[in-house]
C-alpha atoms as a PDB file:
ATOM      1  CA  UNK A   1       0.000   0.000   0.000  1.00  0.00           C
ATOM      2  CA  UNK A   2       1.049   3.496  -0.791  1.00  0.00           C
ATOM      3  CA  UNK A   3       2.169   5.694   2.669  1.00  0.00           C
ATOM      4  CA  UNK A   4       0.444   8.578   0.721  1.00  0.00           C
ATOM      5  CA  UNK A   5      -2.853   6.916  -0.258  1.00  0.00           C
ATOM      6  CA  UNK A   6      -3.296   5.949   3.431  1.00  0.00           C
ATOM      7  CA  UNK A   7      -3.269   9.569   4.628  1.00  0.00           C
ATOM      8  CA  UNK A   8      -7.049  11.088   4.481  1.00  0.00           C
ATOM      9  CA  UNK A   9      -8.301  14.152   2.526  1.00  0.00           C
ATOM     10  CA  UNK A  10      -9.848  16.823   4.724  1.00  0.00           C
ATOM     11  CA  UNK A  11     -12.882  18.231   3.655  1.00  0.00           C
ATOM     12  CA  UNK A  12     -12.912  22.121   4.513  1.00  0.00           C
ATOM     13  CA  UNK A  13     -16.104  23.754   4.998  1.00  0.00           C
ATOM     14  CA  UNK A  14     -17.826  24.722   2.333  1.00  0.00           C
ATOM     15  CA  UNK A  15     -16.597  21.937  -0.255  1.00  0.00           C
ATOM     16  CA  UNK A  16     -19.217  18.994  -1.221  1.00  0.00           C
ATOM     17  CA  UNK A  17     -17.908  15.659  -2.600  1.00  0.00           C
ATOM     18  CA  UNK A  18     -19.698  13.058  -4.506  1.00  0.00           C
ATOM     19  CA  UNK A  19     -18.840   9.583  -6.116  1.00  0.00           C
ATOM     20  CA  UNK A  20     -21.410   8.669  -9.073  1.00  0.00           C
ATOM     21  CA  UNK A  21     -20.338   5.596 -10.778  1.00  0.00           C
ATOM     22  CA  UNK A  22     -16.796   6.337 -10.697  1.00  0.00           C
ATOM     23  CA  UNK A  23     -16.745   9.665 -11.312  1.00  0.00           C
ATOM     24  CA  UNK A  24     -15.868  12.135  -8.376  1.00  0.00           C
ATOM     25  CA  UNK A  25     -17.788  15.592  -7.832  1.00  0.00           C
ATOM     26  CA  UNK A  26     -16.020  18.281  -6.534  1.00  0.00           C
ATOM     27  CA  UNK A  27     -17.641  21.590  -5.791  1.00  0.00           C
ATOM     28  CA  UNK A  28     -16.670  24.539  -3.811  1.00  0.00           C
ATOM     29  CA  UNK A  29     -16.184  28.640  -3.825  1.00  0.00           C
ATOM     30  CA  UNK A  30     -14.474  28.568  -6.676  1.00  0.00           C
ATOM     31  CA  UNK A  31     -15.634  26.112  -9.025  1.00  0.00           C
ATOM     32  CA  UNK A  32     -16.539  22.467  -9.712  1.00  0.00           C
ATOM     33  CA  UNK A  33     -14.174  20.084 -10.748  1.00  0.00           C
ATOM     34  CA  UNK A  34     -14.802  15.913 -11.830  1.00  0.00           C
ATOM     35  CA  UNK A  35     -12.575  13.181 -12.821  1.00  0.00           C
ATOM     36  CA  UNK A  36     -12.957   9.576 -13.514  1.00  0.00           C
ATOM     37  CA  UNK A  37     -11.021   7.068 -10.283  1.00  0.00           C
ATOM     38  CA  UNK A  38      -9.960   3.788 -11.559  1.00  0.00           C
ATOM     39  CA  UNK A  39     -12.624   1.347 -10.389  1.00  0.00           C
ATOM     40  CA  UNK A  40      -9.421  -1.022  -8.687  1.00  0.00           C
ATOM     41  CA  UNK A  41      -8.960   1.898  -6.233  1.00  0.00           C
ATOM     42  CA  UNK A  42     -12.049   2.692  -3.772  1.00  0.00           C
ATOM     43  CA  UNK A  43     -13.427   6.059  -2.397  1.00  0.00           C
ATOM     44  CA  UNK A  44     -14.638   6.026   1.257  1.00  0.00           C
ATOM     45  CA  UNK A  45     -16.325   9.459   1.534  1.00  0.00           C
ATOM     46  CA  UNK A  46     -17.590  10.876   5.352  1.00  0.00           C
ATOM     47  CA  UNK A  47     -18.749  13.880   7.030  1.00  0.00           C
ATOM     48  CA  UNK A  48     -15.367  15.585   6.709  1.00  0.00           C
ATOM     49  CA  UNK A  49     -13.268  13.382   4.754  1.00  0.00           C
ATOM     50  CA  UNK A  50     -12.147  11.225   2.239  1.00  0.00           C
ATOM     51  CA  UNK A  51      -9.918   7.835   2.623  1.00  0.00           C
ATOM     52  CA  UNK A  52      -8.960   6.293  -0.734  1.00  0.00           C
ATOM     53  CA  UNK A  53      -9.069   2.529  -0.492  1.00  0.00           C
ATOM     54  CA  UNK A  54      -6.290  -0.169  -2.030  1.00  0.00           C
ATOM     55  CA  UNK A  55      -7.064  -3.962  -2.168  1.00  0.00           C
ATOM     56  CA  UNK A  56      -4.619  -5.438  -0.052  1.00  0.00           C
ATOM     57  CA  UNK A  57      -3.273  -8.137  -2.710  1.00  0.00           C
ATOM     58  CA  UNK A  58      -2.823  -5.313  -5.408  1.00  0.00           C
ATOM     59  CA  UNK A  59      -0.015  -5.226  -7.654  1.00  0.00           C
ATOM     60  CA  UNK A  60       2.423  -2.303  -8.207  1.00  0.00           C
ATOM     61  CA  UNK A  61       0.667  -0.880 -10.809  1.00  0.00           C
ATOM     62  CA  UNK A  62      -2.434  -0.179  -8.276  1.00  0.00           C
ATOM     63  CA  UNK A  63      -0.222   0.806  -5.662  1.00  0.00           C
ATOM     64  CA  UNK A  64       0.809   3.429  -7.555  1.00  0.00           C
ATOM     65  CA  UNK A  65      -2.264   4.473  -8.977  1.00  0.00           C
ATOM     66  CA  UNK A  66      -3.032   4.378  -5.303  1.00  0.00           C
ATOM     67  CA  UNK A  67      -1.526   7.499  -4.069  1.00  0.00           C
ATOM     68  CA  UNK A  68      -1.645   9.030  -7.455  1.00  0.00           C
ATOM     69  CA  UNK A  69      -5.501   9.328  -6.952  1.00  0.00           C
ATOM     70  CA  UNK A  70      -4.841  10.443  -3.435  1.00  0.00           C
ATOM     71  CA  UNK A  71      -2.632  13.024  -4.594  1.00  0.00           C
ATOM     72  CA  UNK A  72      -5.067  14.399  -7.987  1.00  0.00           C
ATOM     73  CA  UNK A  73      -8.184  14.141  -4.985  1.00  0.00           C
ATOM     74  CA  UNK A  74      -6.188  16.410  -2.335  1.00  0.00           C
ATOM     75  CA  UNK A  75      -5.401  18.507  -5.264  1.00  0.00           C
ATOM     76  CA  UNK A  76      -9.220  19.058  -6.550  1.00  0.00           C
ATOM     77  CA  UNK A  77     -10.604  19.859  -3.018  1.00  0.00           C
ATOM     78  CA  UNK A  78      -7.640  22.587  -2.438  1.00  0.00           C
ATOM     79  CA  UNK A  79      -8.337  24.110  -5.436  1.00  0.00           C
ATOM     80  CA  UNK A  80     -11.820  24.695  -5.344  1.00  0.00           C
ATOM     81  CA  UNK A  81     -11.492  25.885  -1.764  1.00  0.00           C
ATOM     82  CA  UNK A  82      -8.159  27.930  -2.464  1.00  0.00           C
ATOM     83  CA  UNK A  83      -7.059  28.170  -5.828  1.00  0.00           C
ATOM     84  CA  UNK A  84      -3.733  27.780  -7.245  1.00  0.00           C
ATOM     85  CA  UNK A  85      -1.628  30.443  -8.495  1.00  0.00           C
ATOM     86  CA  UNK A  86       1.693  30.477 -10.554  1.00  0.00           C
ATOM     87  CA  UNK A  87       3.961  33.716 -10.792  1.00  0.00           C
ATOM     88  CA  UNK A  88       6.115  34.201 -14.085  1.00  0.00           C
ATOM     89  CA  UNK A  89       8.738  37.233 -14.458  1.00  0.00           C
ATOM     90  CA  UNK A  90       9.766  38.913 -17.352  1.00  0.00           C
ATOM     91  CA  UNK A  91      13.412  39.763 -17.667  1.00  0.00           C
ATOM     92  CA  UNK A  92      14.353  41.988 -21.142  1.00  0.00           C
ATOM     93  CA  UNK A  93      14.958  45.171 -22.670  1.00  0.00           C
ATOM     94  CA  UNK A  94      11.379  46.336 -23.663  1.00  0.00           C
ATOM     95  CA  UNK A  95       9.824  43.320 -22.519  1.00  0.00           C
ATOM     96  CA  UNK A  96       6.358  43.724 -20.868  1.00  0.00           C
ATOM     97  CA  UNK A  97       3.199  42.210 -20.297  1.00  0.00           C
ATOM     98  CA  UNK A  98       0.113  43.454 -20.026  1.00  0.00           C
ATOM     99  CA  UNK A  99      -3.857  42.609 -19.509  1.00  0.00           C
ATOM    100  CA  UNK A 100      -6.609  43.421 -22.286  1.00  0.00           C
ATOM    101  CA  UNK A 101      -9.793  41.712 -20.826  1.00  0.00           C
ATOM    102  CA  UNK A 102      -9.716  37.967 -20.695  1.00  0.00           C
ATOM    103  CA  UNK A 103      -6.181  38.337 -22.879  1.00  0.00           C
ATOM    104  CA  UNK A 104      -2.651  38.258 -21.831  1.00  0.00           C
ATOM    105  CA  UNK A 105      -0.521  40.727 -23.790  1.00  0.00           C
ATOM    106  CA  UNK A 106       3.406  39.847 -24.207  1.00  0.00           C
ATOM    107  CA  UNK A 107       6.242  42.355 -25.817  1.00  0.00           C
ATOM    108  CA  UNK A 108       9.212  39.941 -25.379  1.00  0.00           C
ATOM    109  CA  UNK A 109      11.136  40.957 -28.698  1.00  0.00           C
ATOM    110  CA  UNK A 110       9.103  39.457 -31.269  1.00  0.00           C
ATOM    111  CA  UNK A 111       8.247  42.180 -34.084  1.00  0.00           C
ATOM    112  CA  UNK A 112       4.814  41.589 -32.732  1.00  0.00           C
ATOM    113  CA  UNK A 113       2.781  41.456 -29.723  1.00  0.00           C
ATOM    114  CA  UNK A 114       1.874  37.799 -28.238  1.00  0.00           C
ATOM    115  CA  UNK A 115      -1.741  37.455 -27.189  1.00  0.00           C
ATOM    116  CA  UNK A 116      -2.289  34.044 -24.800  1.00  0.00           C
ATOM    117  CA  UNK A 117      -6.243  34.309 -24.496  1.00  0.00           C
ATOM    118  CA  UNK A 118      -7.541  32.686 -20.883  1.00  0.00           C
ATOM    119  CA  UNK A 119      -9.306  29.422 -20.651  1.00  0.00           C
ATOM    120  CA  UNK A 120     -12.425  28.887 -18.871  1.00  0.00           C
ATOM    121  CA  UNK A 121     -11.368  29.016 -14.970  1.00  0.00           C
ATOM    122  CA  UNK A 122      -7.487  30.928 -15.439  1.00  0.00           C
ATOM    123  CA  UNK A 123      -7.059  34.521 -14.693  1.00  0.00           C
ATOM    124  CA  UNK A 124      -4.397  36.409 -15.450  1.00  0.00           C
ATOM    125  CA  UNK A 125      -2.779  39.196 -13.612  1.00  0.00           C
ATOM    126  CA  UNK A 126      -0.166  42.071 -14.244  1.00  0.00           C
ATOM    127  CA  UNK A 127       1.174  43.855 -10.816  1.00  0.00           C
ATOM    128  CA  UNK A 128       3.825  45.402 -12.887  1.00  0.00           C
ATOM    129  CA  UNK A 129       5.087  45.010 -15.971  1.00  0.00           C
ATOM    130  CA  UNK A 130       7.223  42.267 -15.812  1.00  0.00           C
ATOM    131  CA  UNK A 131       5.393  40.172 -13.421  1.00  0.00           C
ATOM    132  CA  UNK A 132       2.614  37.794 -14.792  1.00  0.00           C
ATOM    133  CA  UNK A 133       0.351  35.830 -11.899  1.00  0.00           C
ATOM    134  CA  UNK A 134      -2.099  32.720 -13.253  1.00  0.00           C
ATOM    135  CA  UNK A 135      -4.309  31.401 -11.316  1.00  0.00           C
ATOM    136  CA  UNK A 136      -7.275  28.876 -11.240  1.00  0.00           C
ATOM    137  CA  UNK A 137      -8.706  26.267  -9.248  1.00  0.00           C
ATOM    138  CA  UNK A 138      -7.718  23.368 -11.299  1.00  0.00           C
ATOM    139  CA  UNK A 139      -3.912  22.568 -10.820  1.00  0.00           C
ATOM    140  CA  UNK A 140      -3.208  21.145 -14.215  1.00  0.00           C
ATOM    141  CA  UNK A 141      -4.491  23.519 -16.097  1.00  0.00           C
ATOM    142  CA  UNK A 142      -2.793  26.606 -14.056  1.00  0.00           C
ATOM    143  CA  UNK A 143       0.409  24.728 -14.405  1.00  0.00           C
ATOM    144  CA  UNK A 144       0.209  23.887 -18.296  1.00  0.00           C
ATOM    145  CA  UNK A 145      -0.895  27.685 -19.155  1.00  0.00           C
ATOM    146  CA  UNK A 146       2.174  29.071 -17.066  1.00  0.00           C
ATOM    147  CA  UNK A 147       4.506  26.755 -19.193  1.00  0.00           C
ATOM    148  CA  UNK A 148       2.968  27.980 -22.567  1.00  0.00           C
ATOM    149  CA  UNK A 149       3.455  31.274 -21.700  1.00  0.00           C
ATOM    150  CA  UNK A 150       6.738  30.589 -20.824  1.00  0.00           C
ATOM    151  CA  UNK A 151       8.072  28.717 -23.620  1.00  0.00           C
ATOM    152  CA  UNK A 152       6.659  31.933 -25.868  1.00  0.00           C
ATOM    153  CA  UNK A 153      10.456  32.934 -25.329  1.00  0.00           C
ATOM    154  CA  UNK A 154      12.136  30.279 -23.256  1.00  0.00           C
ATOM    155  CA  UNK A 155      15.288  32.127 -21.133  1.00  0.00           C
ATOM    156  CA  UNK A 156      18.814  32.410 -22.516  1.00  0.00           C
ATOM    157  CA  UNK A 157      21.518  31.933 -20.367  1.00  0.00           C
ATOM    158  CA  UNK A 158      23.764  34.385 -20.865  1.00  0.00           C
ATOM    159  CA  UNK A 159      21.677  37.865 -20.204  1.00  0.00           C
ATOM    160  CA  UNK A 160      18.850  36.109 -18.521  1.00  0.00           C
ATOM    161  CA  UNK A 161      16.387  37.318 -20.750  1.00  0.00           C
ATOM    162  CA  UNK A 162      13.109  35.687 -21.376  1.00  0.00           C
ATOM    163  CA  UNK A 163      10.608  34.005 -18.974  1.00  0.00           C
ATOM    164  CA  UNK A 164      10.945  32.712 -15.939  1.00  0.00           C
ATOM    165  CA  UNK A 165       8.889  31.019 -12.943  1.00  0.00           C
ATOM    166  CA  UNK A 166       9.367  33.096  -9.998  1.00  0.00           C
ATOM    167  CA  UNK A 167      10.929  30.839  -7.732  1.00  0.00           C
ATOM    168  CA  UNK A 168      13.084  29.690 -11.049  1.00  0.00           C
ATOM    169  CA  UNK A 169      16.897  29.918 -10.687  1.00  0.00           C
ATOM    170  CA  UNK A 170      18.627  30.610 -13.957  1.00  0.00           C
ATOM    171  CA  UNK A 171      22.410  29.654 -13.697  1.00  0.00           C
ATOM    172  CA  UNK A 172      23.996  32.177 -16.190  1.00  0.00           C
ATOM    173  CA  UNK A 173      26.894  30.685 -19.116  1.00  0.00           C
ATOM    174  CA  UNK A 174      30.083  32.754 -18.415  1.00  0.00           C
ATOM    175  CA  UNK A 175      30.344  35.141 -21.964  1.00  0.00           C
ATOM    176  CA  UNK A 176      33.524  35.356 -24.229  1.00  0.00           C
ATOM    177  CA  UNK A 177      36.812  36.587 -23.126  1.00  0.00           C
ATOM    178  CA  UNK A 178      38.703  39.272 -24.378  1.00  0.00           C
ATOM    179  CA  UNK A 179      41.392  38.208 -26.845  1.00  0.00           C
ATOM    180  CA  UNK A 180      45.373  38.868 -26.196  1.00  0.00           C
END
């Protein structure tokens, strides 16, 4: 058995769970999110939480999928209470970013402006210029729009320029020496 799947999901107030023929409900706040749990791998849900169940002859294969479905659960209940968020930075001459309406605007030295248009549940933010917050209430989502938007110019590693996760550490080349 998997040490994760074993640990229970708490249910914060406010959040609803259901299990309909092997498809798990979850609302909350900020939205509703569903997705389909192996039938191998049960779903014990109470008052105020939920225990994911492994057969205890099960292969490695269900093990696995074991705390996998743990983990994608815990994930769907934080986000509709929560939300997710992922912070991007801009580092350029000229480079900006901007917000038109549901659109993300990017100057990052293309001879034209990069639109990345929202999908249904991601905002977008601008606190300055160079800063770019998404966030959502589905993980997956959040976390694939932040890496399209980043590999729109991927960063170079000798100035540093490009995009960038926040918490991202760039490790820059060392440039050309001077000749004798």
């Amino acid at each position: 058995m998997s040490r994760i799947g074993k640990k229970p999901i708490v249910i914060p107030a406010g959040v609803t769970v259901t299990m309909d023929n092997g498809v798990l409900t979850v609302k909350g706040a900020k939205g509703t999110l569903t997705r389909t749990i192996d039938s191998v791998i049960g779903c014990n849900i109470s008052a105020n939480e939920i225990v994911m169940v492994c057969p205890d002859n099960a292969s490695g294969d269900v093990q696995a999928k074991h705390g996998l479905y743990r983990a994608l659960v815990a994930n769907m209940v934080k986000g509709v209470h929560d939300g997710f968020t992922r912070n991007l930075i801009i580092n350029g001459v000229g480079y900006k970013a901007a917000v038109q309406g549901d659109k993300l605007v990017l100057n990052i030295g293309y001879s034209h402006p990069i639109e990345v248009v929202a999908p249904q549940g991601i905002k977008f933010e601008c606190p300055t210029q160079t800063e770019i917050v998404v966030s959502g209430y589905d993980k997956e989502l959040v976390g694939q729009v932040a890496a399209n938007i980043k590999a729109k110019r991927p960063v170079e590693p000798y100035h540093a320029y490009g995009v960038r996760y926040k918490e991202e550490t760039v490790i820059l080349k060392e440039g050309k020496k001077a000749g004798k």
